[in-house]
Structures are given as C-alpha cells and as structure tokens.
N, C-alpha and C. Protein backbone atom coordinates (compact mmCIF):
# COMPACT_ATOMS: atom_id res chain seq x y z
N UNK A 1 9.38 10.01 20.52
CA UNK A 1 8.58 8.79 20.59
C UNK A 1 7.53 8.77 19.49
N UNK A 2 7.29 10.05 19.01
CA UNK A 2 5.99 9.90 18.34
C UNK A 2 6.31 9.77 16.78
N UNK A 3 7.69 10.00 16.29
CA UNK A 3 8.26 9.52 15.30
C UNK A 3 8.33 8.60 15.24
N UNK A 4 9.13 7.67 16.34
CA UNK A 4 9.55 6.68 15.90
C UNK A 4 7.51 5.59 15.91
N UNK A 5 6.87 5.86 16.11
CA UNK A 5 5.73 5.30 16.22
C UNK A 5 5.12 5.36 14.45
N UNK A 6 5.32 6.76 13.89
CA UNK A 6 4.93 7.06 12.75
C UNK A 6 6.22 6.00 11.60
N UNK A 7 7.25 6.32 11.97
CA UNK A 7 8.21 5.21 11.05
C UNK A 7 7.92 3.69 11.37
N UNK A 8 7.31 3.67 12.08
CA UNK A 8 7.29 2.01 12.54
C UNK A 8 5.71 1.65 11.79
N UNK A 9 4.51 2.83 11.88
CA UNK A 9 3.71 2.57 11.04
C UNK A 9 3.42 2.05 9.63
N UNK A 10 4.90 3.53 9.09
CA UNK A 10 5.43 3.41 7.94
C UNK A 10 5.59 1.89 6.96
N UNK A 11 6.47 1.56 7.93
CA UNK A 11 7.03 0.53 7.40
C UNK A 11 6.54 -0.79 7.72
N UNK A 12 5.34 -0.79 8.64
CA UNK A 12 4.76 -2.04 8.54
C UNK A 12 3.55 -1.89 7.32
N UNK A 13 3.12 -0.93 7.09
CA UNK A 13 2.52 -0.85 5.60
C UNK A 13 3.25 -0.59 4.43
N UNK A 14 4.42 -0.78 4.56
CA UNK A 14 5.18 -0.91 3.16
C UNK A 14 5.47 -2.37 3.12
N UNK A 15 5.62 -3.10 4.32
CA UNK A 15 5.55 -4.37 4.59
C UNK A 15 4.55 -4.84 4.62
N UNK A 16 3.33 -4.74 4.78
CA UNK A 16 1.87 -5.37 4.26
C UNK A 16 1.97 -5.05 2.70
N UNK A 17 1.97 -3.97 2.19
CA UNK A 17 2.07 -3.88 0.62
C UNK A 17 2.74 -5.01 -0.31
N UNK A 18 4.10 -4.61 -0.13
CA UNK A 18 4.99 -5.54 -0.65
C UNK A 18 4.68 -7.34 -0.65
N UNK A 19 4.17 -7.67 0.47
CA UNK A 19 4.04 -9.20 0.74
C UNK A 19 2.76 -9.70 0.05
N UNK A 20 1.55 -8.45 0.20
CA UNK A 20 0.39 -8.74 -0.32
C UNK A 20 0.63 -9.09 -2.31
N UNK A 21 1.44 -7.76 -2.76
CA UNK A 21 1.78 -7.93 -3.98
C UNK A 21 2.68 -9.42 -4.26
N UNK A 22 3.89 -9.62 -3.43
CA UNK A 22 4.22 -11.05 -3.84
C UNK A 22 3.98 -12.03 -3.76
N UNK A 23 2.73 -12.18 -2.91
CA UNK A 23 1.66 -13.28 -2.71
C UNK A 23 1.15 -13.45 -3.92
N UNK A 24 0.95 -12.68 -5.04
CA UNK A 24 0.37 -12.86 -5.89
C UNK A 24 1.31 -12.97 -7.38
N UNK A 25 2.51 -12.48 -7.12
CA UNK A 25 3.50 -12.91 -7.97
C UNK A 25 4.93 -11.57 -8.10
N UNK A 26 5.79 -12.20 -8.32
CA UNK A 26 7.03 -10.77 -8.30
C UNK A 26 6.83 -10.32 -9.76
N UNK A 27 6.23 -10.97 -10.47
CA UNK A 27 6.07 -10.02 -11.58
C UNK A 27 5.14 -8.78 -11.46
N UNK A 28 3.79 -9.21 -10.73
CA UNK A 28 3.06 -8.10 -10.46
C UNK A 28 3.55 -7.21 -9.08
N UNK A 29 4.84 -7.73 -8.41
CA UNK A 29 4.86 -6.33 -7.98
C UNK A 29 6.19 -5.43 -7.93
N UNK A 30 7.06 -6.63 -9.21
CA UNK A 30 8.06 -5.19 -10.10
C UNK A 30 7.28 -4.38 -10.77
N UNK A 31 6.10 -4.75 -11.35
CA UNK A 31 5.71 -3.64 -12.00
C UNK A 31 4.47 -2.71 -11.52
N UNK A 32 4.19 -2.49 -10.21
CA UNK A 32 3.63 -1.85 -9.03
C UNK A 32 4.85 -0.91 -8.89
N UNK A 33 5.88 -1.53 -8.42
CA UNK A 33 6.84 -0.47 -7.86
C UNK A 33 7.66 0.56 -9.15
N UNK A 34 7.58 -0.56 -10.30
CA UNK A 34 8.02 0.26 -11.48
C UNK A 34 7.03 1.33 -11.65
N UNK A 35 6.04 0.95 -12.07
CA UNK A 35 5.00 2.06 -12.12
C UNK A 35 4.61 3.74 -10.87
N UNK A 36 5.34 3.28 -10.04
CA UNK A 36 4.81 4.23 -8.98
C UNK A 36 6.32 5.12 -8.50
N UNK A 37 7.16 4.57 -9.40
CA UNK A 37 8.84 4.92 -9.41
C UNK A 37 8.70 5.60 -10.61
N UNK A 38 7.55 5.36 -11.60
CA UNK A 38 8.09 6.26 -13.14
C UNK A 38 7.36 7.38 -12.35
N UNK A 39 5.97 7.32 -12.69
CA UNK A 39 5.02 8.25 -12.15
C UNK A 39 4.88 9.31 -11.26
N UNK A 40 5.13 8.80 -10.41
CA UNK A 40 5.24 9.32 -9.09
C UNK A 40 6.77 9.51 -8.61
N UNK A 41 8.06 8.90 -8.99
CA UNK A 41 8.89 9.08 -8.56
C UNK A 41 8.92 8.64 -6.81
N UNK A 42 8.47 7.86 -6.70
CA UNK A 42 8.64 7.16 -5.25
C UNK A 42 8.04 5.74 -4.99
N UNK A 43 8.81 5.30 -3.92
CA UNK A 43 8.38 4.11 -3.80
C UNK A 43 7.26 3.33 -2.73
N UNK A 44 7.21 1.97 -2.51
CA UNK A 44 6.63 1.22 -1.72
C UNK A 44 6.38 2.17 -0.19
N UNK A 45 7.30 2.54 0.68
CA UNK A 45 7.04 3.71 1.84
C UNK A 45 7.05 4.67 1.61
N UNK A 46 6.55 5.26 0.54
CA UNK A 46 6.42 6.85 0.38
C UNK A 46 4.50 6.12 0.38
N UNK A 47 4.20 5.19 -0.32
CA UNK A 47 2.41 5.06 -0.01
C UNK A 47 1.63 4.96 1.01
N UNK A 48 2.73 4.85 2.39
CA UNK A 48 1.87 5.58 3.46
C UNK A 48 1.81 6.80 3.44
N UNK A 49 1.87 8.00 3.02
CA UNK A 49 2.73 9.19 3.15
C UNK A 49 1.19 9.49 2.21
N UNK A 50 1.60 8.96 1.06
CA UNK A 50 0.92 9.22 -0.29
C UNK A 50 -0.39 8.22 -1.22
N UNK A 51 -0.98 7.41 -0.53
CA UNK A 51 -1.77 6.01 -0.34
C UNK A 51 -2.71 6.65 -1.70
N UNK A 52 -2.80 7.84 -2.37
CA UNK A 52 -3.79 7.69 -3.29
C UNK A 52 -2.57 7.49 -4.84
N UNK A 53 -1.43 7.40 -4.64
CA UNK A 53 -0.39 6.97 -5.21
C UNK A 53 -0.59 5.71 -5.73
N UNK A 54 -0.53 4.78 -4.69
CA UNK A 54 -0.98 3.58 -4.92
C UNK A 54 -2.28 3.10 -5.46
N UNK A 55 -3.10 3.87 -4.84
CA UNK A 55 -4.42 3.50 -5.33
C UNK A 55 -4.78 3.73 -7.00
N UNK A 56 -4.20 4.89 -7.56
CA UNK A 56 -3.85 5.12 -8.88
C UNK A 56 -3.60 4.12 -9.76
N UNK A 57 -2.01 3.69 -9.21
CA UNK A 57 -1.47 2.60 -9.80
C UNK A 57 -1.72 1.14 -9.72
N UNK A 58 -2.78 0.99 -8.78
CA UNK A 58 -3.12 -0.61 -8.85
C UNK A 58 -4.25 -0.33 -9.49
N UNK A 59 -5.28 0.97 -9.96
CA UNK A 59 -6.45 0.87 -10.26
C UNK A 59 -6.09 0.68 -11.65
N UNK A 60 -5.20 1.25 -12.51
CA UNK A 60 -4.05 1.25 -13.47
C UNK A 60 -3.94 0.25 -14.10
N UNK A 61 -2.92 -0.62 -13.23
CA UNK A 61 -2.57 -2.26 -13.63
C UNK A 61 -3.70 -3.32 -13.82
N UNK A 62 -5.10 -3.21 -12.75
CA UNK A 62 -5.88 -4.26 -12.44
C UNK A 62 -6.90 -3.76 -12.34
N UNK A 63 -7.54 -2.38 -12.76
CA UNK A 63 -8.98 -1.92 -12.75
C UNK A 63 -9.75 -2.21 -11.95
N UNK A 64 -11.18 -2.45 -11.91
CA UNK A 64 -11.67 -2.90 -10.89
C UNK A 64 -11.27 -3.98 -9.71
N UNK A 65 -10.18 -4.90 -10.41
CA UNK A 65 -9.71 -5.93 -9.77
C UNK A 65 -8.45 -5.69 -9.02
N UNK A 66 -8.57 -4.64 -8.61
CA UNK A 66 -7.52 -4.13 -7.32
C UNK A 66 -8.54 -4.22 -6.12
N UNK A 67 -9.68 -4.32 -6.37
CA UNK A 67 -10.35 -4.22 -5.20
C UNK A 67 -10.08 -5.36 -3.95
N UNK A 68 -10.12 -6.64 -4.45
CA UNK A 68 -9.28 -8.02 -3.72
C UNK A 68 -7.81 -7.48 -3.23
N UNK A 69 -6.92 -6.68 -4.16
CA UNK A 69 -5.58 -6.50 -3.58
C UNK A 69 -6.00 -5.58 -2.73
N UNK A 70 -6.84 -4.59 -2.50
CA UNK A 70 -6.88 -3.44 -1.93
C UNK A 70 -6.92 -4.36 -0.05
N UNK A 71 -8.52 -5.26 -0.19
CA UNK A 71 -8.47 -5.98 0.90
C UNK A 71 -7.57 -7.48 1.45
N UNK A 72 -6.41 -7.48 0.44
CA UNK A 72 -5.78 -8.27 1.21
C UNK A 72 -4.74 -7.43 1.81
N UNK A 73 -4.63 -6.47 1.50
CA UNK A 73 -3.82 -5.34 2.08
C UNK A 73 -4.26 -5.19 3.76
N UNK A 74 -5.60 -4.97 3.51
CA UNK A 74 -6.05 -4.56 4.29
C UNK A 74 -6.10 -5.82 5.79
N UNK A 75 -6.63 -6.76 5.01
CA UNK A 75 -6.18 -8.14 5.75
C UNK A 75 -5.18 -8.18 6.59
N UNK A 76 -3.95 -7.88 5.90
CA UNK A 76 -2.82 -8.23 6.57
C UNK A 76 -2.60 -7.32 7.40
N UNK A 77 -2.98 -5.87 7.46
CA UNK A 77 -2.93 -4.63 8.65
C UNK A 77 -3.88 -4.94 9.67
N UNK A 78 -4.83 -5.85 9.15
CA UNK A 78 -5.78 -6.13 10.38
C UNK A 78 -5.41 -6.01 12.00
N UNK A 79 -4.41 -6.49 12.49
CA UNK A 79 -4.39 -5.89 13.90
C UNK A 79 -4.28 -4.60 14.29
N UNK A 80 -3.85 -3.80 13.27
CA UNK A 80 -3.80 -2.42 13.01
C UNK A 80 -4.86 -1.48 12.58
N UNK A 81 -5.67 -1.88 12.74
CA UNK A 81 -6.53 -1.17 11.75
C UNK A 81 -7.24 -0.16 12.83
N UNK A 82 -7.05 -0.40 14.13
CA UNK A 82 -8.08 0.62 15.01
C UNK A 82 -6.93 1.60 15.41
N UNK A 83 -5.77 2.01 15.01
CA UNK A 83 -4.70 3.25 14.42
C UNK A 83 -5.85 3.71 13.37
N UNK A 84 -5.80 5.21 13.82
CA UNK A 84 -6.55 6.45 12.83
C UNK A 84 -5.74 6.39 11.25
N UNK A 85 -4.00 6.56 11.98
CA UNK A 85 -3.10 6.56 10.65
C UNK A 85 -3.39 5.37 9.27
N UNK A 86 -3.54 4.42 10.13
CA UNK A 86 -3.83 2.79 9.43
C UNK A 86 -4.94 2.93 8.53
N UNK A 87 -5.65 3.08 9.53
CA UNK A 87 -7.40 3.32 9.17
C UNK A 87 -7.40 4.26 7.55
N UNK A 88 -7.09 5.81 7.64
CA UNK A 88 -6.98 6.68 7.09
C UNK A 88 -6.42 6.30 5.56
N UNK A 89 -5.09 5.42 5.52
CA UNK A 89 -4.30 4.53 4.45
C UNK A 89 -5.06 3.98 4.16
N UNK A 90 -6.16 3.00 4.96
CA UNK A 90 -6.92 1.63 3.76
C UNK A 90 -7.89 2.26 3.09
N UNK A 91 -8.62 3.57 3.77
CA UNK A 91 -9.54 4.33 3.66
C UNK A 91 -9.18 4.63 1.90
N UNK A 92 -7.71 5.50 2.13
CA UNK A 92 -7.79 5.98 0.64
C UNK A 92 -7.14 4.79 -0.72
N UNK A 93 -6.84 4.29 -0.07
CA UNK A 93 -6.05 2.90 -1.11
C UNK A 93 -7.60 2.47 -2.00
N UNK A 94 -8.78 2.30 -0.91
CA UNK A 94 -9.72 1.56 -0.87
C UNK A 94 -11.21 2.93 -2.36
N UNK A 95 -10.51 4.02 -2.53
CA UNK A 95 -11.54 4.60 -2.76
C UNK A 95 -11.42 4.52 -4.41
C-alpha cells in the first residue's frame, strides 16, 4: 500500500510539472525535459525522486524567473501540499 501511495505521488507531480510547463508553451517544456535528459539523464518522474534536478534546470533556462514556474507548480499540488513528500518537493524545487 505504501508504494503504491509513493507512485501515485510520483506521478501526480510529474503531472503538475508537465502541465505547469505547457501552460506556458511546448517549446519551453521540450526543452526542460531536453535539458534534464542531457544532464541528468532522466526525466519529468525521476524530479520527484530528484526535485533539485529540476530546480537546476529551470534556474538554467529562466534564472530568477523560475520563481513564478516554481509557484505555479506549486499551485497546482495545492491540495497536496499538507503530504510531507509534496511539501519536501516544492521545498527543494523552490530553493
């Protein structure tokens, strides 16, 4: 049970990621996932796993101005956010 709770986490923050990035255009987030596929060698659900991954690569692409993507991220986990796991992810995306 407690897997399948952690994969279901998983993947609703690879699913907040992804939607937040194409809200803002598929160009910016082929090259999110390109970037974090050269680099890092992994993708969109490996950044729950690995969330300072991401944070790297959007600080990267958009410098200070990941900070808006950071909280629409965060936005969209909003019913989630009182999960430690959740919490812990926006925590480091966010630093």
């Amino acid at each position: 049970m407690n897997l399948d709770k952690e994969q279901l986490r998983k993947a609703l923050v690879s699913l907040s990621v992804e939607r937040t990035l194409l809200k803002i255009g598929k160009p910016v987030y082929d090259k999110v996932v390109k970037q974090l596929s050269r680099e890092y060698d992994c993708y969109l659900p490996d950044c729950y796993e690995y969330p300072e991954y991401l944070n790297k690569v959007l600080k990267k692409i958009f410098g200070n101005s990941y900070i808006p993507i950071v909280e629409a991220i965060k936005n969209e986990l909003d019913d989630q956010l009182m999960e430690k796991p959740i919490e812990i992810f926006i925590s480091a995306i966010s630093e």
